[in-house]
Protein backbone atom coordinates (compact mmCIF):
# COMPACT_ATOMS: atom_id res chain seq x y z
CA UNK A 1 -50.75 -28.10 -21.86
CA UNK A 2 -48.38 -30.34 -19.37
CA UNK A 3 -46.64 -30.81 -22.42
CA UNK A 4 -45.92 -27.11 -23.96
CA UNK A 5 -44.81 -26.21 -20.00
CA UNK A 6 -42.28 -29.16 -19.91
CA UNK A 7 -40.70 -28.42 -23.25
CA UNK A 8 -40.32 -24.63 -22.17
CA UNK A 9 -38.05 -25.83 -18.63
CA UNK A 10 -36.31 -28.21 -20.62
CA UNK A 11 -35.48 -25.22 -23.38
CA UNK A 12 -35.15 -22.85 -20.43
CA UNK A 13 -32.70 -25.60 -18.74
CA UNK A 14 -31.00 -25.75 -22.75
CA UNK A 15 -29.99 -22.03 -22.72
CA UNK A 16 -28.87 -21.67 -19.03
CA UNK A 17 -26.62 -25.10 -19.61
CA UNK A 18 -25.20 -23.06 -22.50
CA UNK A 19 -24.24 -20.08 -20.80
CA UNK A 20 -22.43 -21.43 -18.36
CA UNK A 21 -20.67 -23.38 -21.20
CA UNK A 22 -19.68 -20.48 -22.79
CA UNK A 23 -18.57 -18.62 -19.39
CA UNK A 24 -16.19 -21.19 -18.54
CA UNK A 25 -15.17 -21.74 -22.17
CA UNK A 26 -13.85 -18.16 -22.41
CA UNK A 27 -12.43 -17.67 -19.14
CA UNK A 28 -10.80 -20.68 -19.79
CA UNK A 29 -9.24 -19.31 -22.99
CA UNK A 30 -10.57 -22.10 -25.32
CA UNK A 31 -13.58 -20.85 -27.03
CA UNK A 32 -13.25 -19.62 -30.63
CA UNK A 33 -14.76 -15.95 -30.35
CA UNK A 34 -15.99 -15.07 -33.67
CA UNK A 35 -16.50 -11.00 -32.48
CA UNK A 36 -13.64 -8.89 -33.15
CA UNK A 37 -13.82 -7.02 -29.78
CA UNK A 38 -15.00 -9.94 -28.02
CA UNK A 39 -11.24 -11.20 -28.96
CA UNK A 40 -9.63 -8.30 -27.56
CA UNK A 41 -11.15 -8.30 -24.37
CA UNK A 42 -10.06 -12.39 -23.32
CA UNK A 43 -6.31 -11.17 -25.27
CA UNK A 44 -6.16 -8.30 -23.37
CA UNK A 45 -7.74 -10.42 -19.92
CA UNK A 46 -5.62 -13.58 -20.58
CA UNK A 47 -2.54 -11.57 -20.86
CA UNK A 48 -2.96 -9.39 -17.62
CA UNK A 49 -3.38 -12.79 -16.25
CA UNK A 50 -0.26 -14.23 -17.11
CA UNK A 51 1.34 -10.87 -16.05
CA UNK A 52 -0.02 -10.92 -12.37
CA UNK A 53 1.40 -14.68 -12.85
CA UNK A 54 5.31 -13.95 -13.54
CA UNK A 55 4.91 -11.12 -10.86
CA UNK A 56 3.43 -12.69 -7.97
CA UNK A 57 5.61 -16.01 -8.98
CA UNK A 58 8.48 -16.14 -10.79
CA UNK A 59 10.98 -17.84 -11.16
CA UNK A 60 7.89 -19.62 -13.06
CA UNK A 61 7.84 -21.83 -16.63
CA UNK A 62 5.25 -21.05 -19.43
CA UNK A 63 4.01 -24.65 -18.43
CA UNK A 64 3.18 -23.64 -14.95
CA UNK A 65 1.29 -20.47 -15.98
CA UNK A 66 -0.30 -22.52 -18.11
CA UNK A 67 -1.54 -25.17 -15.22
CA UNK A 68 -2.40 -22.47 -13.08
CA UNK A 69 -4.33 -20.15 -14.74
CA UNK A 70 -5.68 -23.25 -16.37
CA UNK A 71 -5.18 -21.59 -19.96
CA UNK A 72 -3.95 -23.38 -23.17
CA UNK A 73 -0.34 -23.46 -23.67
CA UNK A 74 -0.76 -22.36 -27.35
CA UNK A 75 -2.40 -18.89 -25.50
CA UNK A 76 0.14 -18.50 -22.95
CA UNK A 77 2.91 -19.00 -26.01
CA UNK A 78 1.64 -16.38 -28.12
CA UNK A 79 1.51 -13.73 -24.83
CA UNK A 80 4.55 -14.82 -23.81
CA UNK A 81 5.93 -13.82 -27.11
CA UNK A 82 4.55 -10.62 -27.08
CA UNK A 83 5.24 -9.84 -23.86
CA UNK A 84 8.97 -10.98 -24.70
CA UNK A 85 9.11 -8.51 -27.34
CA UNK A 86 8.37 -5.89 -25.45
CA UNK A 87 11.09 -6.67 -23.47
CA UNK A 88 8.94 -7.00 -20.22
CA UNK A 89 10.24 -10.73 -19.28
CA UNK A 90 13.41 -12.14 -18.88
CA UNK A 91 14.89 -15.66 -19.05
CA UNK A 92 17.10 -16.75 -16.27
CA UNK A 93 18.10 -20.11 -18.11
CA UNK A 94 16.26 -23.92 -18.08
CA UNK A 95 14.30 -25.78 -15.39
CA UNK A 96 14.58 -29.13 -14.75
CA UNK A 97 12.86 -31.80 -16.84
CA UNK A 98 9.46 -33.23 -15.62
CA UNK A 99 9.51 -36.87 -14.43
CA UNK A 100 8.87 -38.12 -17.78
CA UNK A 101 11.54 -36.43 -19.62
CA UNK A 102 11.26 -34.62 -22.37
CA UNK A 103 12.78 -30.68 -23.45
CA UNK A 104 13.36 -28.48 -20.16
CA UNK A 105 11.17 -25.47 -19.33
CA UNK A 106 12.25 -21.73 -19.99
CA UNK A 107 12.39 -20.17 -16.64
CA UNK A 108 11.15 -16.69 -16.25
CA UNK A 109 10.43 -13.24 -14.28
CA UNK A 110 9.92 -10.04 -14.89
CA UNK A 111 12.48 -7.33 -16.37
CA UNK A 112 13.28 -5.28 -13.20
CA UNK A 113 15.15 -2.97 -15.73
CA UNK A 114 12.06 -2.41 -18.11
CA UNK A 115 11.45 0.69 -16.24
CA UNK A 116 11.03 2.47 -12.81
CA UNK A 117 8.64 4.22 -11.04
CA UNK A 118 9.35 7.21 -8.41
CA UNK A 119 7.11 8.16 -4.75
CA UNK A 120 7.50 11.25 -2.82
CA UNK A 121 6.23 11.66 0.84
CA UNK A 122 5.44 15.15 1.79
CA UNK A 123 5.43 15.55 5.24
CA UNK A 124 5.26 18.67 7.22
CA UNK A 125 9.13 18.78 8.20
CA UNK A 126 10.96 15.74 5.61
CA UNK A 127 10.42 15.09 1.76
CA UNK A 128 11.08 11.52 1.74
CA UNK A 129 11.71 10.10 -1.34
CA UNK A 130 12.08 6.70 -3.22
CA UNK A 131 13.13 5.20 -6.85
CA UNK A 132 12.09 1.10 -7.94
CA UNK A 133 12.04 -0.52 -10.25
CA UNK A 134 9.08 -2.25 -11.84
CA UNK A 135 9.34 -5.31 -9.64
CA UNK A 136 9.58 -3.45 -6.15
CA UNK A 137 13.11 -3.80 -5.81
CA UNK A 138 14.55 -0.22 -4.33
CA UNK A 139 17.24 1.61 -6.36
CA UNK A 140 17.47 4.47 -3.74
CA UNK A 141 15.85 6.20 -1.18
CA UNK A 142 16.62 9.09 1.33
CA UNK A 143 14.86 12.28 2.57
CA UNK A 144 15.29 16.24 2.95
CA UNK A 145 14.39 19.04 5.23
CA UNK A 146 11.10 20.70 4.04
CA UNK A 147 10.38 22.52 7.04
CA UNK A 148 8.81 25.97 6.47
CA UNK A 149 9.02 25.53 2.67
CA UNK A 150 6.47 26.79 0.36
CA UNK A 151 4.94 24.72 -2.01
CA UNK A 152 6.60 26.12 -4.78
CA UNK A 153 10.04 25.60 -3.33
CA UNK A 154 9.19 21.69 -2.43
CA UNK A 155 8.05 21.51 -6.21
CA UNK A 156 11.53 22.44 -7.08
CA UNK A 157 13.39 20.11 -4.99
CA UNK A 158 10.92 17.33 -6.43
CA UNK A 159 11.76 18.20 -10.27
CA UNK A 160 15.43 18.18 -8.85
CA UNK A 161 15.29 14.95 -7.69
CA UNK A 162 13.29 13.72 -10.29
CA UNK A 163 15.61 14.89 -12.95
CA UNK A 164 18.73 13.55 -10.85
CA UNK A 165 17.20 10.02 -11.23
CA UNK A 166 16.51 10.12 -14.63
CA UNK A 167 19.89 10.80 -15.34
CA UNK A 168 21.66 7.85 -13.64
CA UNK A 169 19.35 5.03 -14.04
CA UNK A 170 18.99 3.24 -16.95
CA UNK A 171 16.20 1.08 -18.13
CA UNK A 172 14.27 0.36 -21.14
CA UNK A 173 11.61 2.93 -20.65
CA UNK A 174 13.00 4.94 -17.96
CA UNK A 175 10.73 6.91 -15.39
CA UNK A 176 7.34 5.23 -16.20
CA UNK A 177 5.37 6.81 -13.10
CA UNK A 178 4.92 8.57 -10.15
CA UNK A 179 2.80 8.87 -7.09
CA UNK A 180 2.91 11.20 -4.12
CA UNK A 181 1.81 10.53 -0.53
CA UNK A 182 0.02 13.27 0.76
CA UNK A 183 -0.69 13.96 4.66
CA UNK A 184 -4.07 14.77 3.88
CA UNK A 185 -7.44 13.80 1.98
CA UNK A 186 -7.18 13.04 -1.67
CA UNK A 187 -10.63 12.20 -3.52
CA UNK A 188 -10.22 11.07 -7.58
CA UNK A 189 -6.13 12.23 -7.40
CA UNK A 190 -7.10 16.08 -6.04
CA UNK A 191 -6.04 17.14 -2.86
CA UNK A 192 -9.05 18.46 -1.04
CA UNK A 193 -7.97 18.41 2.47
CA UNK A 194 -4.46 19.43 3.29
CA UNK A 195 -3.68 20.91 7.22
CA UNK A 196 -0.16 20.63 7.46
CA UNK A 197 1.38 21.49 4.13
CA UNK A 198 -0.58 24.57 1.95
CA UNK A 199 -0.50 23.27 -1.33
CA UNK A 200 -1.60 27.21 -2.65
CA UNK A 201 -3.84 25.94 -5.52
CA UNK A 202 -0.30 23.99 -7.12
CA UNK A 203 -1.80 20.98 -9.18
CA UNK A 204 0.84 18.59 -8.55
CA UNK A 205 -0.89 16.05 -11.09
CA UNK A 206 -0.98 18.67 -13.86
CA UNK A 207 2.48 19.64 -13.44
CA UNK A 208 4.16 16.88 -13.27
CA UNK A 209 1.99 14.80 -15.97
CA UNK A 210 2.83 17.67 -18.15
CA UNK A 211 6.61 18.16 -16.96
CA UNK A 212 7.60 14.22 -17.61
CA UNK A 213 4.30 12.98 -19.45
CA UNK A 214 4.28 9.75 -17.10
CA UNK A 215 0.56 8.79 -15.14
CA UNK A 216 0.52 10.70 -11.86
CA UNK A 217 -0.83 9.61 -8.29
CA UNK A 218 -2.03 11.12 -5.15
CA UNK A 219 -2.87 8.97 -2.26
CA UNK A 220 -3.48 9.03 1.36
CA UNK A 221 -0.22 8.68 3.39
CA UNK A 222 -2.12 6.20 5.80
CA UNK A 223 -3.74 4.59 3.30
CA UNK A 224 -0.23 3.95 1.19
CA UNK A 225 0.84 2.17 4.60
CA UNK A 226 -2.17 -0.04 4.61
CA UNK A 227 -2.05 -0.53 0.80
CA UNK A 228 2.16 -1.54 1.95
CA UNK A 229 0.84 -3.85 4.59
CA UNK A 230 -1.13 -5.79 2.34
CA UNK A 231 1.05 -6.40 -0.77
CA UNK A 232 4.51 -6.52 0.86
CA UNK A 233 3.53 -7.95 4.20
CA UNK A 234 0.22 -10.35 4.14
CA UNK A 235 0.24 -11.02 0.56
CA UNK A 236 -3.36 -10.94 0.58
CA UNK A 237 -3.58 -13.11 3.23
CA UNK A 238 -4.87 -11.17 5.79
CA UNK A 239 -8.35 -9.96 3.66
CA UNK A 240 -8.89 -7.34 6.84
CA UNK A 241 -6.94 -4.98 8.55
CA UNK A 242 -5.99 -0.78 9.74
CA UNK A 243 -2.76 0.75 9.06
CA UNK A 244 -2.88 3.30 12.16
CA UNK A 245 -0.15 6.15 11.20
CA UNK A 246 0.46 8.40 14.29
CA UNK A 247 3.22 11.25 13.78
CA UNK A 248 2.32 15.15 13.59
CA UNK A 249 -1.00 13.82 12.99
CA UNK A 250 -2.67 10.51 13.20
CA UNK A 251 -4.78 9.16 10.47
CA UNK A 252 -5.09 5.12 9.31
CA UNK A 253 -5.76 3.08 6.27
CA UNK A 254 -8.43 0.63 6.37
CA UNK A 255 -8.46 -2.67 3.96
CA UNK A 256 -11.55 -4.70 3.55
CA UNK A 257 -11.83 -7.92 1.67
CA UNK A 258 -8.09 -6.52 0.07
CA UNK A 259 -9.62 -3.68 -1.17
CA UNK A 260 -8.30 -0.36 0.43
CA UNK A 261 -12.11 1.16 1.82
CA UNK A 262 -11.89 4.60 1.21
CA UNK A 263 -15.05 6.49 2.26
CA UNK A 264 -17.71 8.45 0.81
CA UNK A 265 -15.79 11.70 0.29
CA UNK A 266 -12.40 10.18 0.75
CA UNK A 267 -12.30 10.59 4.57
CA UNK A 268 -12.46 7.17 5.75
CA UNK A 269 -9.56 6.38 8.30
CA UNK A 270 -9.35 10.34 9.68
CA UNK A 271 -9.44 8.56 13.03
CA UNK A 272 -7.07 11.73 14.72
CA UNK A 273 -10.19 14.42 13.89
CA UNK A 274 -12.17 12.21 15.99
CA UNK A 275 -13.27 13.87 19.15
CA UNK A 276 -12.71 13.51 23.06
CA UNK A 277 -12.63 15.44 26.16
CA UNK A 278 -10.12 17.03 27.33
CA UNK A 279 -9.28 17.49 30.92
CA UNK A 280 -11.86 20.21 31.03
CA UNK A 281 -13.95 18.63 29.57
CA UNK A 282 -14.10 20.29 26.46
CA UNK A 283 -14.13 18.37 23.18
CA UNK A 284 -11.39 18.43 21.05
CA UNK A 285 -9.92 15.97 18.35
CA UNK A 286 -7.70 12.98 19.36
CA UNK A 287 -4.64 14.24 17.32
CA UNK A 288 -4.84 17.56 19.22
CA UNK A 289 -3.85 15.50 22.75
CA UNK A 290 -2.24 11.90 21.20
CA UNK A 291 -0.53 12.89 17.96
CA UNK A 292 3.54 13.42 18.28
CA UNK A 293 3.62 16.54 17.66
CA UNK A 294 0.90 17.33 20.57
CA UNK A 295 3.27 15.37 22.58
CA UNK A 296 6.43 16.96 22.42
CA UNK A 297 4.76 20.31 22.46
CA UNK A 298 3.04 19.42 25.69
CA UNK A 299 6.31 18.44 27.00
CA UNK A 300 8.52 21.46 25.61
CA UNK A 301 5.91 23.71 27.10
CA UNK A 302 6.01 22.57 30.37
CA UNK A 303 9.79 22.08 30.52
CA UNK A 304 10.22 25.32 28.85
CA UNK A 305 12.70 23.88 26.18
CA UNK A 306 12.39 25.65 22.72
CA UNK A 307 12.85 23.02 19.59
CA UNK A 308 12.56 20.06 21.59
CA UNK A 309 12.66 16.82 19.52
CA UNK A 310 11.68 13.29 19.72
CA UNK A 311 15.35 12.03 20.47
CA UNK A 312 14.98 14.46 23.42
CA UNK A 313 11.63 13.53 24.66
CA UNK A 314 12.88 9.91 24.64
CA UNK A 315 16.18 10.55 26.59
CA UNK A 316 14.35 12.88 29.00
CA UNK A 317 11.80 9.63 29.17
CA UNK A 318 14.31 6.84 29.91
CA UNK A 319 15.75 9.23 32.66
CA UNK A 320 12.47 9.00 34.12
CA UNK A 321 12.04 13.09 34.07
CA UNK A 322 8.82 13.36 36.07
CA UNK A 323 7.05 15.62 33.77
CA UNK A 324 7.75 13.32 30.13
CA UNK A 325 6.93 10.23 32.20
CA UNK A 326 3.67 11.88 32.76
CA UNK A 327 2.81 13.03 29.62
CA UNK A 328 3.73 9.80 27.89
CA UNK A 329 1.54 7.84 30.20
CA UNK A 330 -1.11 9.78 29.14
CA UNK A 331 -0.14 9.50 25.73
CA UNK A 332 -0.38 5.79 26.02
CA UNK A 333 -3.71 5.75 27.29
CA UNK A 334 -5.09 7.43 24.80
CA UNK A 335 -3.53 5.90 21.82
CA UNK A 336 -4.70 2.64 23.58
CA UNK A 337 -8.18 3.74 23.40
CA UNK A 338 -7.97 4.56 19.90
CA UNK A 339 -6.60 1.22 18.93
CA UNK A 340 -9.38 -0.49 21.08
CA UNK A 341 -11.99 1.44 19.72
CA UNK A 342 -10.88 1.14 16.26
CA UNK A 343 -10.88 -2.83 16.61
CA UNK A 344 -14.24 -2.45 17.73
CA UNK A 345 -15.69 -0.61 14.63
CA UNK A 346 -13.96 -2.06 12.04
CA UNK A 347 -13.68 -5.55 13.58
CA UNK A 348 -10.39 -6.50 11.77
CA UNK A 349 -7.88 -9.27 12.65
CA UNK A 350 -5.09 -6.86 12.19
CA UNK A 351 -4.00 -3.11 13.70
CA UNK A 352 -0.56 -2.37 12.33
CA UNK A 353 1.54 1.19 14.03
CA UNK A 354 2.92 3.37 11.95
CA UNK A 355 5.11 5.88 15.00
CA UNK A 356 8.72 6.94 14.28
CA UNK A 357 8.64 7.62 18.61
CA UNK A 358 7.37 3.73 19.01
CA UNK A 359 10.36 2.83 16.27
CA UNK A 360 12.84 4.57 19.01
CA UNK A 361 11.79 3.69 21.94
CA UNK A 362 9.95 -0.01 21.55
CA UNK A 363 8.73 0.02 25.38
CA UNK A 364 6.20 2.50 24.27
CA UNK A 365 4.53 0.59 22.03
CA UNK A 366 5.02 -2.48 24.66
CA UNK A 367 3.11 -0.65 27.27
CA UNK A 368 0.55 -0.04 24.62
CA UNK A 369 0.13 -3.52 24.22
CA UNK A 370 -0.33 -4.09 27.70
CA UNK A 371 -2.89 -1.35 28.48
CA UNK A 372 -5.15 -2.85 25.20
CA UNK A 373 -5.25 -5.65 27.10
CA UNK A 374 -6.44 -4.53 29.94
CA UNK A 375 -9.34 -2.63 28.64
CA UNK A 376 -10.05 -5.61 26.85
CA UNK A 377 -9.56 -8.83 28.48
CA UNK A 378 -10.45 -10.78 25.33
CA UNK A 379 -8.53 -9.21 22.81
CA UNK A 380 -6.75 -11.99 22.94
CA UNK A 381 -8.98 -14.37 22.22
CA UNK A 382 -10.46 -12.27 19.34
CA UNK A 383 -6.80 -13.38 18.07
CA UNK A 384 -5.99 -9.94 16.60
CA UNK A 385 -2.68 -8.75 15.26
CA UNK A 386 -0.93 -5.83 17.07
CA UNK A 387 2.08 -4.79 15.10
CA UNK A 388 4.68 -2.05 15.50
CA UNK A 389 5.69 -0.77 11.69
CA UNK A 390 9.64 -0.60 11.74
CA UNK A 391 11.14 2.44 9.39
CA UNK A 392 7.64 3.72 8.70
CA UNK A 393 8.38 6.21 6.79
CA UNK A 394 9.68 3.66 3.99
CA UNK A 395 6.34 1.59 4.08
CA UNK A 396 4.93 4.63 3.32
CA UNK A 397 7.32 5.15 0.11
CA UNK A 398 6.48 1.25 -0.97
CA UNK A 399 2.76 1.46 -0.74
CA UNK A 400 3.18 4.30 -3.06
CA UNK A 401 5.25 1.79 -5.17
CA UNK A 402 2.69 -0.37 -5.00
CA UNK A 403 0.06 1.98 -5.89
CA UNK A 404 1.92 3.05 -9.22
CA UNK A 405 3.03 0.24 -10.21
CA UNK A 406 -0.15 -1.39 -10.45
CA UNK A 407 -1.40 1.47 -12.39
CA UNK A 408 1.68 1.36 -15.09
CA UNK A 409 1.32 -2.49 -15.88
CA UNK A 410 -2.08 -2.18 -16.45
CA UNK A 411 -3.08 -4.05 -13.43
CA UNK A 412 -5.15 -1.92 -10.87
CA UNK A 413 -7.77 -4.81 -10.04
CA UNK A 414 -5.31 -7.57 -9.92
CA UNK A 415 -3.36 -8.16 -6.80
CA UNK A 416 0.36 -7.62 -6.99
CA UNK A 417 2.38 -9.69 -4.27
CA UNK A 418 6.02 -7.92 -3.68
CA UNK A 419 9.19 -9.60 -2.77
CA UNK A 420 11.59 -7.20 -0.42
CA UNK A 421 14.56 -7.86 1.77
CA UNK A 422 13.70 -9.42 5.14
CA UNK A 423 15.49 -5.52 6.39
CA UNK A 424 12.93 -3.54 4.58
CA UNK A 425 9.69 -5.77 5.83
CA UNK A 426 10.47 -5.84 9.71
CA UNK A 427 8.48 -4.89 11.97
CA UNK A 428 7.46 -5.90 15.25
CA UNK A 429 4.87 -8.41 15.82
CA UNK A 430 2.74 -8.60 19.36
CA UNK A 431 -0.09 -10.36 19.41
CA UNK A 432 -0.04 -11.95 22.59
């Protein structure tokens, strides 16, 4: 009987050996699959492995893809080849030797000119708007006045634009995608939730899938910023962090373990419908008393000023105007709150500020800083990131580059590092 029982472990111990065998075998590239689909699957694996490879590191050699995705050189050959006559690579000319001699690598990256991809952000007053290629790089960007636009008319200006691009740049496979940032909650690429721009039923997906038959993506303006954060600023270093966007209203991104968290319904991050009291002590959301719109309307109320704008509310501030001072000191308090309470429920290592008022006028953000601080005396020591977003409007448009361009190459579960101009990833660090 002590017999029969050891054979079974020892058989038991036989078939678990082997599975692990042929695990690492086949993510490894070197087992002979006899199954037909089996076969496609590593190809198709192994080859959006290399891919995430050239991206995240070129200028690279088939030798070093080879060493670090610990695959066969006679596998990353053959998807090099095919990759090459697609026309997705490009050689930039021969490495240097190894110590031993011997023929010179063939150094590589990634055909910026294979295609390009195009985001929109609809905001309640700008369209801004952005072209790139497929590695990141920016072939322009700019923005237009929206403001009291219908849906229909911003659809227009969007084909316009669209159309305008398409004519003057010139890849391979021209406009391969396009994602729009939407103010608002999106849940499986539908808006559901839009308060400052009525979208009147307009499938924006539909249309414009059908108009230039290229995928189509809606996302979360704040969580674009967070998704920008991560793949042109940390690099998937930083595996936790909240993208905090505060302008006519205030929403954030939130990543966890590099994966942008996104809710049960799609709501996650609508930190600005939060509620407080107000000085009556009435509830009433956060955005409603510490967005930037609230703020300059408080202030152009009580001033009396019609059309007042944020270059006014900042002059009127640095002139120490009794009534702005006020108002932005309250402003501050509250915006500290929200970024001390936000590091307390999602217990991240980095809070980045998305505020074109901070961008103008840095002391605000400075005082912001300060007043964290002091409602926590160890936020310090909980060594947490507190970053001011420069030109936030453009991290918006390169998360949405981000977002599209994973989904054209094929690689939405693979992390995508970018490489910008030191200009276009400033922003303002401050965590002491």
């Amino acid at each position: 009987m002590y017999t029969i029982s050891l054979l079974k472990h020892i058989f038991d111990i036989i078939i678990l050996l082997k599975f692990i065998f042929v695990f690492t075998q086949k993510k490894r590239g070197k087992l002979k699959v006899n199954n037909l689909n089996d076969k496609k699957r590593i190809r198709l694996r192994n080859s959006k492995l290399v891919l995430k490879e050239i991206f995240n590191k070129w200028p690279i050699s088939r030798a070093e893809i080879s060493r670090n995705l610990d695959l066969n050189k006679s596998t990353i050959s053959s998807i090099y080849n095919s990759l090459k006559g697609k026309g997705i690579l490009e050689e930039l000319g021969e490495g240097s030797s190894s110590k031993l001699g011997g023929r010179k690598p063939t150094i590589i990256k990634l055909n910026s000119k294979y295609g390009y991809t195009m985001s929109f952000d609809i905001s309640f007053k700008n369209l801004h708007f952005m072209a790139n290629y497929i590695d990141g790089s920016i072939i322009n960007w700019g923005e237009i006045n929206i403001f009291n636009k219908s849906i229909a008319e911003i659809t227009s200006i969007l084909k316009s634009k669209i159309d305008l691009c398409k004519s003057k740049t010139k890849t391979k496979k021209g406009l391969m995608g396009i994602c729009f940032s939407i103010h608002g909650t999106v849940i499986k690429n539908k808006v559901t939730y839009s308060p400052f721009v009525n979208m009147e039923n307009i499938d924006l997906v539909k249309y414009f899938k059908d108009k230039y038959q290229v995928p189509i993506v809606l996302e979360n303006e704040a969580n674009l910023t967070a998704i920008y954060i991560r793949d042109f600023i940390m690099d998937y270093k930083e595996k936790n962090l909240v993208a905090i966007s505060i302008h006519k209203g205030i929403g954030s991104g939130i990543i966890v373990k590099n994966e942008l968290f996104r809710g049960f319904k799609g709501e996650a991050g609508e930190i600005g419908r939060t509620l407080t009291k107000n000085m009556n002590g009435k509830f009433i959301s956060v955005e409603k008393i510490c967005s930037e719109d609230s703020l300059i309307n408080k202030i152009s109320e009580e001033l009396s000023f019609k059309n007042l704008t944020r270059e006014n509310v900042i002059y009127l501030y640095r002139e120490k105007e009794e009534i702005v001072v006020k108002a932005m000191e309250e402003f501050i308090r509250e915006i500290s709150e929200l970024i001390y309470n936000t590091s307390m429920y999602f217990d991240t290592r980095a809070i980045y500020i998305g505020s074109p008022l901070m961008e103008i006028e840095k002391k605000i953000f400075i005082e912001i800083v300060r007043e964290v601080h002091r409602l926590d005396e160890n936020f310090s020591k909980r060594k947490i990131k507190l970053a001011l977003i420069e030109n936030s409007d453009k991290a918006t448009l390169l998360g949405a580059c981000s977002v599209i361009t994973h989904k054209i190459m094929g690689l939405t579960d693979y992390p995508l590092q970018f490489k910008i101009n030191e200009k276009e990833s400033k922003y303002l660090n401050m965590e002491k």
